[in-house]
N, C-alpha and C. Protein backbone atom coordinates (compact mmCIF):
# COMPACT_ATOMS: atom_id res chain seq x y z
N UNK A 1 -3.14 -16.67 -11.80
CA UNK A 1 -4.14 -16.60 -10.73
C UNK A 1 -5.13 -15.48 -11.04
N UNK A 2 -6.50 -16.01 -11.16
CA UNK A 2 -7.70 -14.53 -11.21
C UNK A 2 -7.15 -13.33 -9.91
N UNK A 3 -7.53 -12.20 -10.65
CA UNK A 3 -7.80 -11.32 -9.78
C UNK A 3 -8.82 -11.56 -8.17
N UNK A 4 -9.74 -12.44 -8.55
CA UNK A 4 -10.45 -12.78 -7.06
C UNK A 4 -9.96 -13.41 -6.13
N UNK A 5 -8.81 -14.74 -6.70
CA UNK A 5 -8.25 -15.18 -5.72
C UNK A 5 -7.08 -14.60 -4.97
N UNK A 6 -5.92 -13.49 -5.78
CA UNK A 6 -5.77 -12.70 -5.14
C UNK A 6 -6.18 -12.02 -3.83
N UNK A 7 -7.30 -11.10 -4.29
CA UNK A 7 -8.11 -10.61 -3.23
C UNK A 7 -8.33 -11.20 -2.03
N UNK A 8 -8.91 -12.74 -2.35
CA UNK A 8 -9.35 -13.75 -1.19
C UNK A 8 -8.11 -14.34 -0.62
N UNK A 9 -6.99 -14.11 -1.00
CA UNK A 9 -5.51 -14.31 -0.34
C UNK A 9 -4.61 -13.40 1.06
N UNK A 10 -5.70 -12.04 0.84
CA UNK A 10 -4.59 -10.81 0.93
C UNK A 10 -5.35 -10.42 2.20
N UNK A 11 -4.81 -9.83 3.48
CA UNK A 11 -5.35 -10.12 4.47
C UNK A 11 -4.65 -8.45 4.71
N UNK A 12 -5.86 -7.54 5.35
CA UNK A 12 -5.73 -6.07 5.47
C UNK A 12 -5.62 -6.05 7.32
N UNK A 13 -4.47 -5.17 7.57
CA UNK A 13 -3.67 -5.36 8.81
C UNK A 13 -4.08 -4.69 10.16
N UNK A 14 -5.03 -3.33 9.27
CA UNK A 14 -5.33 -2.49 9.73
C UNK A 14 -4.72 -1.37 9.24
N UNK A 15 -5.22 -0.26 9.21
CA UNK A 15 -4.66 1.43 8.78
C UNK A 15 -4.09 1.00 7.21
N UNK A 16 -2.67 0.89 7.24
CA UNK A 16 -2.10 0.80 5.54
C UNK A 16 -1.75 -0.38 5.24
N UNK A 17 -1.66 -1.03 6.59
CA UNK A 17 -1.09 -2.57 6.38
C UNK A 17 -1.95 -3.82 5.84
N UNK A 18 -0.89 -4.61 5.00
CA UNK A 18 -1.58 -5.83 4.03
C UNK A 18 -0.88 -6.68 4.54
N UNK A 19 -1.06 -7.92 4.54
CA UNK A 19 -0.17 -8.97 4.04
C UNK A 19 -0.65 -9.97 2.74
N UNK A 20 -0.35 -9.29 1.69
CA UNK A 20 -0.44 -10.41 0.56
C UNK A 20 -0.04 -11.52 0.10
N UNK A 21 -0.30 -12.63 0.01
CA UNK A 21 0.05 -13.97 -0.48
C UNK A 21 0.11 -14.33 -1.72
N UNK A 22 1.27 -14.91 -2.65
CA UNK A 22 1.38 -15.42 -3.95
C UNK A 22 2.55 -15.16 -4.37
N UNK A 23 3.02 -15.80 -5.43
CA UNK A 23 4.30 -15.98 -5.91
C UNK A 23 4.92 -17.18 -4.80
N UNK A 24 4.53 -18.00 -4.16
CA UNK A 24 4.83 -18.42 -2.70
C UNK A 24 5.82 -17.73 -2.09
N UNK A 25 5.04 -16.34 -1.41
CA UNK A 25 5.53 -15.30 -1.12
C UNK A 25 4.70 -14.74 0.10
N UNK A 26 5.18 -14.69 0.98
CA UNK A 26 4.20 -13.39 1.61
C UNK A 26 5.10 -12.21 1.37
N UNK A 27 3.91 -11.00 1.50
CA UNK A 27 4.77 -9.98 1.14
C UNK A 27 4.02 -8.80 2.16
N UNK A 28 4.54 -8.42 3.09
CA UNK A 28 4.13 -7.18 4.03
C UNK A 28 3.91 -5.82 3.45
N UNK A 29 2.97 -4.77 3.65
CA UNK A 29 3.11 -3.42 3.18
C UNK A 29 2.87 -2.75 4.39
N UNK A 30 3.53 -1.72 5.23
CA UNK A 30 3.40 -1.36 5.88
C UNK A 30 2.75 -2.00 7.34
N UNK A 31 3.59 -2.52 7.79
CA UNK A 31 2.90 -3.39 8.94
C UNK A 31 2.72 -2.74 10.16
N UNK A 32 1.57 -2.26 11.16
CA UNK A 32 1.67 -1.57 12.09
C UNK A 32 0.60 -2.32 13.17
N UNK A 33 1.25 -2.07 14.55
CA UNK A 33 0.05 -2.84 15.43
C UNK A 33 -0.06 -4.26 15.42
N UNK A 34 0.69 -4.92 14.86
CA UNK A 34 0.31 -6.24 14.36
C UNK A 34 0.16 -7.06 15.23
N UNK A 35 0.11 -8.15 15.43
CA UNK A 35 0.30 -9.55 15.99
C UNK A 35 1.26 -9.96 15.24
N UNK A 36 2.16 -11.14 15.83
CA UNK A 36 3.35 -11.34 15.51
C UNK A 36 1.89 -12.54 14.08
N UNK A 37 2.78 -12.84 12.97
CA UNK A 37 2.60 -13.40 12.03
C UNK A 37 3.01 -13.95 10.99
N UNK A 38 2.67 -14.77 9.67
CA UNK A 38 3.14 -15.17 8.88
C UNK A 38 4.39 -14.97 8.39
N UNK A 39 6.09 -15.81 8.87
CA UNK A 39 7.41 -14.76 8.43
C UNK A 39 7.22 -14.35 7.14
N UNK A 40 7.72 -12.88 7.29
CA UNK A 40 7.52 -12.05 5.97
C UNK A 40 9.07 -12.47 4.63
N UNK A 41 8.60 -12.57 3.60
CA UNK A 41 9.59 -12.84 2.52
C UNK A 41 10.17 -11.49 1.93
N UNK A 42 9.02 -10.48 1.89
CA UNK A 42 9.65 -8.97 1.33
C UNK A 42 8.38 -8.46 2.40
N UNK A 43 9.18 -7.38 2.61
CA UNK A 43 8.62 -6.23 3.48
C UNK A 43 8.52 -4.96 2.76
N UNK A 44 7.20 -3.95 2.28
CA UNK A 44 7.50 -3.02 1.60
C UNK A 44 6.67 -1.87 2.58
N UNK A 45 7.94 -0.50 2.89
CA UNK A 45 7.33 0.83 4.09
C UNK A 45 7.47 1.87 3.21
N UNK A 46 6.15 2.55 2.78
CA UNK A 46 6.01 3.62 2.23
C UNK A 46 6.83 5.24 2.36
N UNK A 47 6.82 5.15 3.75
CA UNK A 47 7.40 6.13 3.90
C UNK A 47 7.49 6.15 5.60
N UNK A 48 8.68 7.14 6.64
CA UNK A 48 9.01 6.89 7.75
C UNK A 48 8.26 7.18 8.44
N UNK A 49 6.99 7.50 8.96
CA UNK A 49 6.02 8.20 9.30
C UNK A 49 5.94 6.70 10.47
N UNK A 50 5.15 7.03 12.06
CA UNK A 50 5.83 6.14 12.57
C UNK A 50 4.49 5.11 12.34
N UNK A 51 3.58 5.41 11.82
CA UNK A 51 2.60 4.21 11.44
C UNK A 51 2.59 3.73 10.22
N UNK A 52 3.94 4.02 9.82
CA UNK A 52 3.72 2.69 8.67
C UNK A 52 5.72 2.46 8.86
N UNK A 53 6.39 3.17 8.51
CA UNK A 53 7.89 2.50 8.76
C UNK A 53 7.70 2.63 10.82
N UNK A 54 7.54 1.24 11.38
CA UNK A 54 7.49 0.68 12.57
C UNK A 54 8.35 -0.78 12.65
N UNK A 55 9.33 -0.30 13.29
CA UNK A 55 10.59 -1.27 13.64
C UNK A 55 10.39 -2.40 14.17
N UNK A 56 9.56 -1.51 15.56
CA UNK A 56 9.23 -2.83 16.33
C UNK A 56 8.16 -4.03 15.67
N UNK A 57 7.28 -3.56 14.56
CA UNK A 57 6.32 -4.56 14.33
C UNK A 57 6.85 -5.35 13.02
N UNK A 58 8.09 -4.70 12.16
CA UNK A 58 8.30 -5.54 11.68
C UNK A 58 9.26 -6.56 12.06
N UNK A 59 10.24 -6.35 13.10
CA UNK A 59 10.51 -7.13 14.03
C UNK A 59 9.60 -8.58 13.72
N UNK A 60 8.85 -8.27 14.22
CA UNK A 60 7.61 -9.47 14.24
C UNK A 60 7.25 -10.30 13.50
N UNK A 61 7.45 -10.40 11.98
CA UNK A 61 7.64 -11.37 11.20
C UNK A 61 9.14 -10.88 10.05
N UNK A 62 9.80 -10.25 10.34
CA UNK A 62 11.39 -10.32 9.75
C UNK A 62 12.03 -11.67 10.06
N UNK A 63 12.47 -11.93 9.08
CA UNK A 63 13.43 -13.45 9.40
C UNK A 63 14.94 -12.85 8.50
N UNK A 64 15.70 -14.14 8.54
CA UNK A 64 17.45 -13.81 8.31
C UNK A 64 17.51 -12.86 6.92
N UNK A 65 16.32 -13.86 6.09
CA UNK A 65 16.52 -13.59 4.49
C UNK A 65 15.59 -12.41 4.20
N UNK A 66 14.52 -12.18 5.26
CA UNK A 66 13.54 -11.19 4.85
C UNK A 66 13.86 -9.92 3.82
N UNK A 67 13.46 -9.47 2.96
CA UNK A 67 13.90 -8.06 2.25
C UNK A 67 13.17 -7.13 2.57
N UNK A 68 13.43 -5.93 2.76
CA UNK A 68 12.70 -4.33 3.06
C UNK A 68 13.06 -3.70 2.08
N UNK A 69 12.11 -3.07 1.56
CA UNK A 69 12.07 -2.07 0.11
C UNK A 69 11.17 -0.98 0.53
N UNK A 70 12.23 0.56 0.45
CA UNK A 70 12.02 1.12 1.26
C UNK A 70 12.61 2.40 0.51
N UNK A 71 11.93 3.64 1.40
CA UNK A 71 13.11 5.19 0.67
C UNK A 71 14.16 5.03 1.86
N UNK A 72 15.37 6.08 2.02
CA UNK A 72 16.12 6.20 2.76
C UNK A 72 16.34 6.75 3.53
N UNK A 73 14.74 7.70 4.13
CA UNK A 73 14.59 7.68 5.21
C UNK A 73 14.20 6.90 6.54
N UNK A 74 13.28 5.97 5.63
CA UNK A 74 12.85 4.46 6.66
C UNK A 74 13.99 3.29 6.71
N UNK A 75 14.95 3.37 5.90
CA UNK A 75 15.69 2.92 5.92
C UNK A 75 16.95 2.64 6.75
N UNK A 76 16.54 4.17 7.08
CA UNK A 76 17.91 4.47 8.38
C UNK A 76 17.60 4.04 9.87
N UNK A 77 15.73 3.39 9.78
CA UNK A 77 15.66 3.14 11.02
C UNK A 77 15.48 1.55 11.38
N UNK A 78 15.66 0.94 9.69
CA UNK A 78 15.86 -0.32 9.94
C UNK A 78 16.66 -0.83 9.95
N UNK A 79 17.19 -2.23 9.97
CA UNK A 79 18.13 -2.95 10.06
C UNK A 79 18.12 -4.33 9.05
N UNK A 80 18.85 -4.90 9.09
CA UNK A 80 18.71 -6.47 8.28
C UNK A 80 18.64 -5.91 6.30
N UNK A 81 18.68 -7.31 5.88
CA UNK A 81 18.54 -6.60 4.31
C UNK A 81 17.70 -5.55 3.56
N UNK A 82 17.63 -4.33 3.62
CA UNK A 82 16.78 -3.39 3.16
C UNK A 82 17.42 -2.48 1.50
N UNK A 83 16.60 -2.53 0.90
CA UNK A 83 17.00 -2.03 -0.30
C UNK A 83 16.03 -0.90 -0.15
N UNK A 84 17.13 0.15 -0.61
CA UNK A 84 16.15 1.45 -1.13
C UNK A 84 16.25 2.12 -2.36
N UNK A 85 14.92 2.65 -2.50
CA UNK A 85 14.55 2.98 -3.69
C UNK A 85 13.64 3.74 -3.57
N UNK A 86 13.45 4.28 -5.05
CA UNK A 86 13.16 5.84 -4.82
C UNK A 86 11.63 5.86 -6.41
N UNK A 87 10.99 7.03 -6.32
CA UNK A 87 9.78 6.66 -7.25
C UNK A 87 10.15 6.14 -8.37
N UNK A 88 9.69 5.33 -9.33
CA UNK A 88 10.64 5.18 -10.98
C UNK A 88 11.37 4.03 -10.94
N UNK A 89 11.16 3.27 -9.99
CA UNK A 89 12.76 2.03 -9.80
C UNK A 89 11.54 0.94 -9.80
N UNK A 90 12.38 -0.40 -10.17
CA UNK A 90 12.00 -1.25 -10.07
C UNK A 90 12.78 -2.37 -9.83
N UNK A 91 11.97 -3.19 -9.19
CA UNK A 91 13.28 -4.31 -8.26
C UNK A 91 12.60 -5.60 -7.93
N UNK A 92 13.22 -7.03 -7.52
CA UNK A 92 12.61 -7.77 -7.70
C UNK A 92 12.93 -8.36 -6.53
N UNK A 93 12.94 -8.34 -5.11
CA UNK A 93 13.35 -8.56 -4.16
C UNK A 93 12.56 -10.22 -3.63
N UNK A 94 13.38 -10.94 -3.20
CA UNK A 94 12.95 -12.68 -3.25
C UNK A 94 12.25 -13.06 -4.16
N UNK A 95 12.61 -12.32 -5.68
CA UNK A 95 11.72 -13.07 -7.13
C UNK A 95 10.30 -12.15 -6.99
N UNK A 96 10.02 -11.44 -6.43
CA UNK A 96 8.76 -10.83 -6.30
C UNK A 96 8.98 -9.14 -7.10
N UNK A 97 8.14 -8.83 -8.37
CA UNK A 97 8.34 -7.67 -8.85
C UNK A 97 7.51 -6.49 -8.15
N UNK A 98 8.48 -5.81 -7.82
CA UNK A 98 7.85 -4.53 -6.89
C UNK A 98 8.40 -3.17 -8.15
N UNK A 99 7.36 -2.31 -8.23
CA UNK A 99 7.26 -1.06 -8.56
C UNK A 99 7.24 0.18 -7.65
N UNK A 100 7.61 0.99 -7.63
CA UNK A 100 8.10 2.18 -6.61
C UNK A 100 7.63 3.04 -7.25
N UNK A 101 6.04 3.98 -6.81
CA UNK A 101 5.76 4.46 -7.63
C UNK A 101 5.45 6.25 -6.04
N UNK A 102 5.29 7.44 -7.18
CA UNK A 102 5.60 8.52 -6.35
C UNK A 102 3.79 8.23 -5.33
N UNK A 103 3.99 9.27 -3.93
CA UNK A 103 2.81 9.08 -3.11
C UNK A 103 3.03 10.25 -2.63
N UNK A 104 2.55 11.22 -2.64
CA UNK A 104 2.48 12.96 -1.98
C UNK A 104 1.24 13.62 -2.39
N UNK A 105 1.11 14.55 -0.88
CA UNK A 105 0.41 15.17 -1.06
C UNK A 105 0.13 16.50 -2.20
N UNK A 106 -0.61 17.21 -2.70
CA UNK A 106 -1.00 18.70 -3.32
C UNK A 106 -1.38 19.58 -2.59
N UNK A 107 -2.22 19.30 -1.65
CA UNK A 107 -2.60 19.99 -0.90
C UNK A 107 -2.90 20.51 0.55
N UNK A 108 -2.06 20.12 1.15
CA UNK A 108 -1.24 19.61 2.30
C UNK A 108 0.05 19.20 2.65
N UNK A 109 0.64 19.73 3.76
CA UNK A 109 2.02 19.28 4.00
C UNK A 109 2.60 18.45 4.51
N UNK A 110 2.01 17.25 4.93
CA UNK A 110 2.43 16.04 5.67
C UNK A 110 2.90 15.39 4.38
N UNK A 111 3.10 14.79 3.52
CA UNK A 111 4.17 14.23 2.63
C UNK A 111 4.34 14.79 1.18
N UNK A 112 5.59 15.80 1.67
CA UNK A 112 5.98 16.85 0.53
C UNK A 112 6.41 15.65 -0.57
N UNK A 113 6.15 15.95 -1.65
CA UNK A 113 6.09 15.65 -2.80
C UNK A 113 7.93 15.26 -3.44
N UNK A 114 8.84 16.31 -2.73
CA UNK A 114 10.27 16.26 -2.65
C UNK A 114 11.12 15.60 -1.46
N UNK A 115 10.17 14.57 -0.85
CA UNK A 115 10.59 13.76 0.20
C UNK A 115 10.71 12.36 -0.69
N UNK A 116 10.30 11.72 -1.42
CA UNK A 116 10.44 11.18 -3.09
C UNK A 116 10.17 9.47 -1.72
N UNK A 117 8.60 9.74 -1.25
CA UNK A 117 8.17 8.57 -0.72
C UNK A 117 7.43 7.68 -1.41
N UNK A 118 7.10 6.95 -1.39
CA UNK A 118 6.59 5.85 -2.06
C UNK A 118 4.83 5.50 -1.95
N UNK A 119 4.81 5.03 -3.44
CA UNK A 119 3.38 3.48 -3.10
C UNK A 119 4.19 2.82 -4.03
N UNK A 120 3.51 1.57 -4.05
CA UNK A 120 4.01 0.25 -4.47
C UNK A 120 2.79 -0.27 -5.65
N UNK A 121 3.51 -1.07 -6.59
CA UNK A 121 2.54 -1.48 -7.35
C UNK A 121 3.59 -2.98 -7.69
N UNK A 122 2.86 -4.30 -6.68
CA UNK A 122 3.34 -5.40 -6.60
C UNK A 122 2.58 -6.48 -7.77
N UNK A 123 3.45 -7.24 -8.34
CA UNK A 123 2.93 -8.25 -9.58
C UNK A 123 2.97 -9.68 -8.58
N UNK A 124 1.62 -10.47 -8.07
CA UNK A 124 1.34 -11.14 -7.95
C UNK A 124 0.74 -12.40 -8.65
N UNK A 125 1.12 -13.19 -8.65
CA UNK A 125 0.95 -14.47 -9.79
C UNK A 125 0.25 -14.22 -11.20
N UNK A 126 0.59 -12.77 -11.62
CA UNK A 126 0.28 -12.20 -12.92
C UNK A 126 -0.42 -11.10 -12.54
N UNK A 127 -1.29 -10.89 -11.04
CA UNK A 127 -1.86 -9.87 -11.00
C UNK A 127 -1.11 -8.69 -10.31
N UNK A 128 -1.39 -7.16 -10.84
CA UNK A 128 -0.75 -6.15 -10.26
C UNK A 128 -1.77 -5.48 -9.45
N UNK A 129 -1.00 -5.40 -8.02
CA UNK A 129 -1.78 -4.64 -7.01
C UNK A 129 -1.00 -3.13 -6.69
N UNK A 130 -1.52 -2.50 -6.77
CA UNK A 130 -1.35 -1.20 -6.72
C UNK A 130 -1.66 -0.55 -4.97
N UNK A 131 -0.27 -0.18 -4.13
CA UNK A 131 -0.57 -0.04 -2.64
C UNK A 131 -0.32 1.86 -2.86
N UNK A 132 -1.26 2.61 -2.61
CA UNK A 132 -1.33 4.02 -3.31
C UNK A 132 0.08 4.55 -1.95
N UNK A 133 0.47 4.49 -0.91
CA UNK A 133 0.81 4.78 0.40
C UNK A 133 -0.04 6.01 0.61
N UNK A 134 0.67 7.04 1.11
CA UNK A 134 0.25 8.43 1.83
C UNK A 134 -0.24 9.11 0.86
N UNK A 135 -0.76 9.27 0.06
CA UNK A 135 -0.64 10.45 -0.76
C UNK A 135 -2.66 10.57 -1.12
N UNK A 136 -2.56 12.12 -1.71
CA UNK A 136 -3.36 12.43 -2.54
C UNK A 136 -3.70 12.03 -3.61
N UNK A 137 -4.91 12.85 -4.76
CA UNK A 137 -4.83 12.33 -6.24
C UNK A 137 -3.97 12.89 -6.94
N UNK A 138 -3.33 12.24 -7.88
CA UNK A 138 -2.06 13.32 -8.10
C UNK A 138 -2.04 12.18 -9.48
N UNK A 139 -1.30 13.33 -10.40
CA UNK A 139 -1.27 12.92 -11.88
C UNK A 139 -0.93 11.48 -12.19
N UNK A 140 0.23 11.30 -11.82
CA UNK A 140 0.79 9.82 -11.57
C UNK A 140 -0.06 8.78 -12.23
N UNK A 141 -1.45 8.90 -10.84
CA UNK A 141 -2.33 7.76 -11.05
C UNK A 141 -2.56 7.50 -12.55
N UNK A 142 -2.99 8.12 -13.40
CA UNK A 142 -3.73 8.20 -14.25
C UNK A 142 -3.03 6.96 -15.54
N UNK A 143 -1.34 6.81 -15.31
CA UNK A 143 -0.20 6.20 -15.94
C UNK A 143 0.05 5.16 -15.18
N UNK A 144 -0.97 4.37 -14.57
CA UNK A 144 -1.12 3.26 -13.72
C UNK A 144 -1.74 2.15 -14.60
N UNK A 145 -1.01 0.85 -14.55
CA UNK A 145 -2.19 -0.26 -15.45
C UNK A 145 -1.96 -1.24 -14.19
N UNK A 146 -3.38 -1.23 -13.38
CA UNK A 146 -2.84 -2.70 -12.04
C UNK A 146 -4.53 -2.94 -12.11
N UNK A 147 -4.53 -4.00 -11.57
CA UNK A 147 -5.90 -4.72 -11.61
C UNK A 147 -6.70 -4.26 -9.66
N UNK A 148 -5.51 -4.32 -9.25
CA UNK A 148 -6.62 -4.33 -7.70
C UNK A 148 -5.16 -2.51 -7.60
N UNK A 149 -6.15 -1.97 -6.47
CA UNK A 149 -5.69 -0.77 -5.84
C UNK A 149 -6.62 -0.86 -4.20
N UNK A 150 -5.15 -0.26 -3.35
CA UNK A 150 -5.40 -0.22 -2.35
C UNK A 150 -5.39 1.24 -1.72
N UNK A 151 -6.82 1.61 -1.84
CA UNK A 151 -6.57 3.44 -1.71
C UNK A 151 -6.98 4.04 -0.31
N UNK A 152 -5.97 4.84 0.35
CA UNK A 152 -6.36 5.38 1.44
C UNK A 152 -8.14 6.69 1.45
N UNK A 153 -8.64 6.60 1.83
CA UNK A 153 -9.95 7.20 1.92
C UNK A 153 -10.42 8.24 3.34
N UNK A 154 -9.53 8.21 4.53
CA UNK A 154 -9.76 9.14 5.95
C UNK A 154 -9.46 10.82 5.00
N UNK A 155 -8.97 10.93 4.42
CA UNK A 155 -8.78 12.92 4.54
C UNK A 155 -8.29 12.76 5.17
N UNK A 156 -7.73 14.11 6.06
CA UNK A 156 -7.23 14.61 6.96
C UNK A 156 -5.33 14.74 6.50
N UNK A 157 -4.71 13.79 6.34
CA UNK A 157 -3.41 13.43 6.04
C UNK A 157 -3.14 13.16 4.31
N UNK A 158 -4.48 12.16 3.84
CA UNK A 158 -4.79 11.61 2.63
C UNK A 158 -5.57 11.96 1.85
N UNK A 159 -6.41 11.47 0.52
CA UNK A 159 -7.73 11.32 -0.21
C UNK A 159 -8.48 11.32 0.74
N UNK A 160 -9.51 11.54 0.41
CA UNK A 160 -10.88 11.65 0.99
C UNK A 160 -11.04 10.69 0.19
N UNK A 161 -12.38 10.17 0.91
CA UNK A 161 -13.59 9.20 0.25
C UNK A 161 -13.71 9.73 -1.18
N UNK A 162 -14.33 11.09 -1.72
CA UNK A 162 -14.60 10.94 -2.75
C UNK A 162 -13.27 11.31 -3.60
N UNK A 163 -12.21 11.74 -3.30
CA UNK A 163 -11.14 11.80 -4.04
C UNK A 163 -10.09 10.25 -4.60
N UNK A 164 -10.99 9.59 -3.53
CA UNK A 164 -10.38 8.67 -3.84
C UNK A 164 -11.28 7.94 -4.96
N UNK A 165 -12.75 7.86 -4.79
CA UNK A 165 -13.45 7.90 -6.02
C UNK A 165 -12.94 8.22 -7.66
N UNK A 166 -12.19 9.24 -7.39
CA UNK A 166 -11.80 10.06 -8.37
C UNK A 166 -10.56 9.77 -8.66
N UNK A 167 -10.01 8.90 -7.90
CA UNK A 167 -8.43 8.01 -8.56
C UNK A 167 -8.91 6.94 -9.15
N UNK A 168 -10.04 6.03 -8.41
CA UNK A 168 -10.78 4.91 -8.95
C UNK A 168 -10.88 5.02 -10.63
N UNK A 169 -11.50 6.43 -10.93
CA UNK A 169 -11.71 6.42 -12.34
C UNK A 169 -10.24 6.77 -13.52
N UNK A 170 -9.72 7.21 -12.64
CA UNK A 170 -8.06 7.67 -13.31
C UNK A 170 -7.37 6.24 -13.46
N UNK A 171 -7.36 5.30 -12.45
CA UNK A 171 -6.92 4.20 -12.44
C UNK A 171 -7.18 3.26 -13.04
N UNK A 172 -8.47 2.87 -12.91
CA UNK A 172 -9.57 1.96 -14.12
C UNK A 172 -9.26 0.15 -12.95
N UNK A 173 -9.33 0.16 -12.32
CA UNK A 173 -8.66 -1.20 -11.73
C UNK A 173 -10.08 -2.16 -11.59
N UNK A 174 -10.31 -3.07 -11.35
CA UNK A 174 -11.06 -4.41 -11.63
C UNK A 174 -11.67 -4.18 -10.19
N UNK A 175 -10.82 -4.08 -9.43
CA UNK A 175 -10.94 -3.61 -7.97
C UNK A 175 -9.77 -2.81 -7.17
N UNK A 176 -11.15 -2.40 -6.26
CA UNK A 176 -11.02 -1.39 -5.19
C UNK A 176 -10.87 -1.53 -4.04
N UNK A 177 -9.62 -1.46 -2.57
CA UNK A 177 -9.79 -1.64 -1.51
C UNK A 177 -9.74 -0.91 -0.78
N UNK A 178 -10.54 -0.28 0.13
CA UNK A 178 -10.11 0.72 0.81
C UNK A 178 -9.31 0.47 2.11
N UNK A 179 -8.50 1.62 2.36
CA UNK A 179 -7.55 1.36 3.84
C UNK A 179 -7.37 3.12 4.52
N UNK A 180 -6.37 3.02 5.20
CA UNK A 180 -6.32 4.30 6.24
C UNK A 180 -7.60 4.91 6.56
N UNK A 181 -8.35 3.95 7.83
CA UNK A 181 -9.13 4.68 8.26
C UNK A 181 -9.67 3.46 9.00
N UNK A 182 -9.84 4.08 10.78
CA UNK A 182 -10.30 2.92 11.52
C UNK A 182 -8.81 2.92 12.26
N UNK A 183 -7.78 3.66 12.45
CA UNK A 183 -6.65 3.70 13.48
C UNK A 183 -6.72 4.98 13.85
N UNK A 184 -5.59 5.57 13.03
CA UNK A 184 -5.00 6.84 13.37
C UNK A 184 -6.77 8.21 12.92
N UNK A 185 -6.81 7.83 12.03
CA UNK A 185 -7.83 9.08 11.50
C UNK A 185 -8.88 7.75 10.76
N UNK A 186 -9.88 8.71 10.49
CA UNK A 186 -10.97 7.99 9.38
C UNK A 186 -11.81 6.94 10.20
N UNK A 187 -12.57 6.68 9.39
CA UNK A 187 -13.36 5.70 10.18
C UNK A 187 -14.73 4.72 9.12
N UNK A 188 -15.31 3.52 9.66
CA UNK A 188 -15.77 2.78 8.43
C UNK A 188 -17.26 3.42 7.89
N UNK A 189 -17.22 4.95 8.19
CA UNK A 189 -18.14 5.63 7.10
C UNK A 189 -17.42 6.37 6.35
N UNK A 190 -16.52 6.03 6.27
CA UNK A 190 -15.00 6.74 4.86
C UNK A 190 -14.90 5.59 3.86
N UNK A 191 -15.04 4.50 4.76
CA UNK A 191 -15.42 3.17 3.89
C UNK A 191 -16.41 2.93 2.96
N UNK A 192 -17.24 3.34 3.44
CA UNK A 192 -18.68 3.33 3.24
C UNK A 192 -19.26 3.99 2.04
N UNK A 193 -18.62 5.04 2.20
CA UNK A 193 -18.74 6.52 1.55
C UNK A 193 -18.19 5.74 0.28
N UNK A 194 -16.67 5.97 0.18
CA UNK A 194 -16.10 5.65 -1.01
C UNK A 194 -17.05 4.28 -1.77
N UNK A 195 -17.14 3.15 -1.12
CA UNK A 195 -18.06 1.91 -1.53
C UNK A 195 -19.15 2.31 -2.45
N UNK A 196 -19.64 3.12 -1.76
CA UNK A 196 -21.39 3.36 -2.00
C UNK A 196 -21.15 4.35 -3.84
N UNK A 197 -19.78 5.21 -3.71
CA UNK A 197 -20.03 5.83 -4.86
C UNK A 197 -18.69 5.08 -5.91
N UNK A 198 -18.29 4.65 -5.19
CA UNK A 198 -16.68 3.48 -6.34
C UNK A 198 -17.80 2.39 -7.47
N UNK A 199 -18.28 1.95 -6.47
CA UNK A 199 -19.17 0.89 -7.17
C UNK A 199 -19.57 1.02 -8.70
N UNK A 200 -19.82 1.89 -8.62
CA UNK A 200 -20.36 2.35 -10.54
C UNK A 200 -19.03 1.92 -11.02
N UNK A 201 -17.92 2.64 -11.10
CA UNK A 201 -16.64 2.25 -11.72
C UNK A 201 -16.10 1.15 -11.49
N UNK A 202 -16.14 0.07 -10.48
CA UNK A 202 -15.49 -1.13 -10.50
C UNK A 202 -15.38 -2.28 -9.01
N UNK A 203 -15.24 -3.06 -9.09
CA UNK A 203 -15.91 -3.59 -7.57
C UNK A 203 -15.01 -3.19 -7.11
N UNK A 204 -15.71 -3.13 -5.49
CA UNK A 204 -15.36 -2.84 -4.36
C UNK A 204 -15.11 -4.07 -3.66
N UNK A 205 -13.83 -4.38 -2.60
CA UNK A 205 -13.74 -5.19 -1.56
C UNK A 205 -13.35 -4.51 -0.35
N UNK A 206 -14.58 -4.55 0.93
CA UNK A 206 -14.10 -4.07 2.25
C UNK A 206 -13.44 -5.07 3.17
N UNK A 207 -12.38 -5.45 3.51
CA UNK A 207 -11.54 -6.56 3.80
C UNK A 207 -11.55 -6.05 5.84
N UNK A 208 -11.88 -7.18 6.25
CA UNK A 208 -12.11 -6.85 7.81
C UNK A 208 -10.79 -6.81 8.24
């Protein structure tokens, strides 16, 4: 499957949340606020923070077989099949290859770096999407090969707009999506921002 149809598959939840389609798979990332929706096949929560590991919303499309891939702190507040895992692991939960890759801050203390929380870098019908979670720019990125990235852009907790610019080029990805911003913090001139200067390095998709 191209990288575009990907994109035109993958439906942004609000704040960190996706629901991506392929592999005949849906696959959840952080679901918050939702409307009840599409039953989820794998569920992936960055970290326990209560807007993105949220019980009650994944409730909402969890079914018998659903999988959660998760650290073991969000773990302890879910229930049903949940596998945890930690940065460096890799796992293939309902046939779907998920990567567990590190997400912390440098410069700031909302997700210490030794809390060993997550982003995700999911292989969709050949394409790899890269879900950055909470974190800053941080070396990591740079040892990334994924075609789409989903980068938080509000500051405050995360990257900024232009830091996230500045993973864009560490990363090299085909495309760019921006998220966290428009709930909790940030807002769609963080969107904007990042868009207006990502663009040189690689397309941009602002997903409503």
């Amino acid at each position: 499957m191209a990288v575009s149809d990907v994109v035109a598959a993958m439906r942004w939840l609000g704040h960190d949340g996706f629901l991506i389609k392929g592999n005949d798979r849906s696959i959840y990332i952080d679901p918050f606020k939702i409307e009840s929706g599409d039953p989820a096949d794998v569920i992936l929560v960055t970290h326990e923070h209560f807007d993105h590991c949220s019980p009650e919303d994944i409730q909402k499309v969890q079914k018998e077989d659903t999988v959660i891939v998760t650290d073991a702190e969000s773990a302890a507040k879910l229930s049903g099949n949940v596998m945890v895992v930690k940065p460096g692991d890799r796992v293939d939960p309902a046939g779907v290859d998920v990567e567990a890759v590190p997400a912390y801050n440098v410069n700031k203390r909302f997700h210490p770096r030794d809390k060993g929380w997550l982003g995700f870098v999911v292989t969709v019908d050949g394409v790899r999407v890269y879900h950055a979670g909470d974190t800053d720019l941080i070396p990591e990125m740079s040892d990334l090969h994924v075609d789409i990235a989903l980068l938080p852009v509000s500051g405050t907790y995360v990257m900024t707009a232009q830091e996230a610019v500045e993973a864009v080029k560490r990363i090299n990805p085909k495309v760019a999506i921006p998220m966290h911003y428009g709930a909790i913090v940030g807002s769609e001139n963080d969107a904007a921002t990042f868009t207006a200067a990502a663009e040189e390095f690689c397309k941009v998709v602002v997903l409503e």
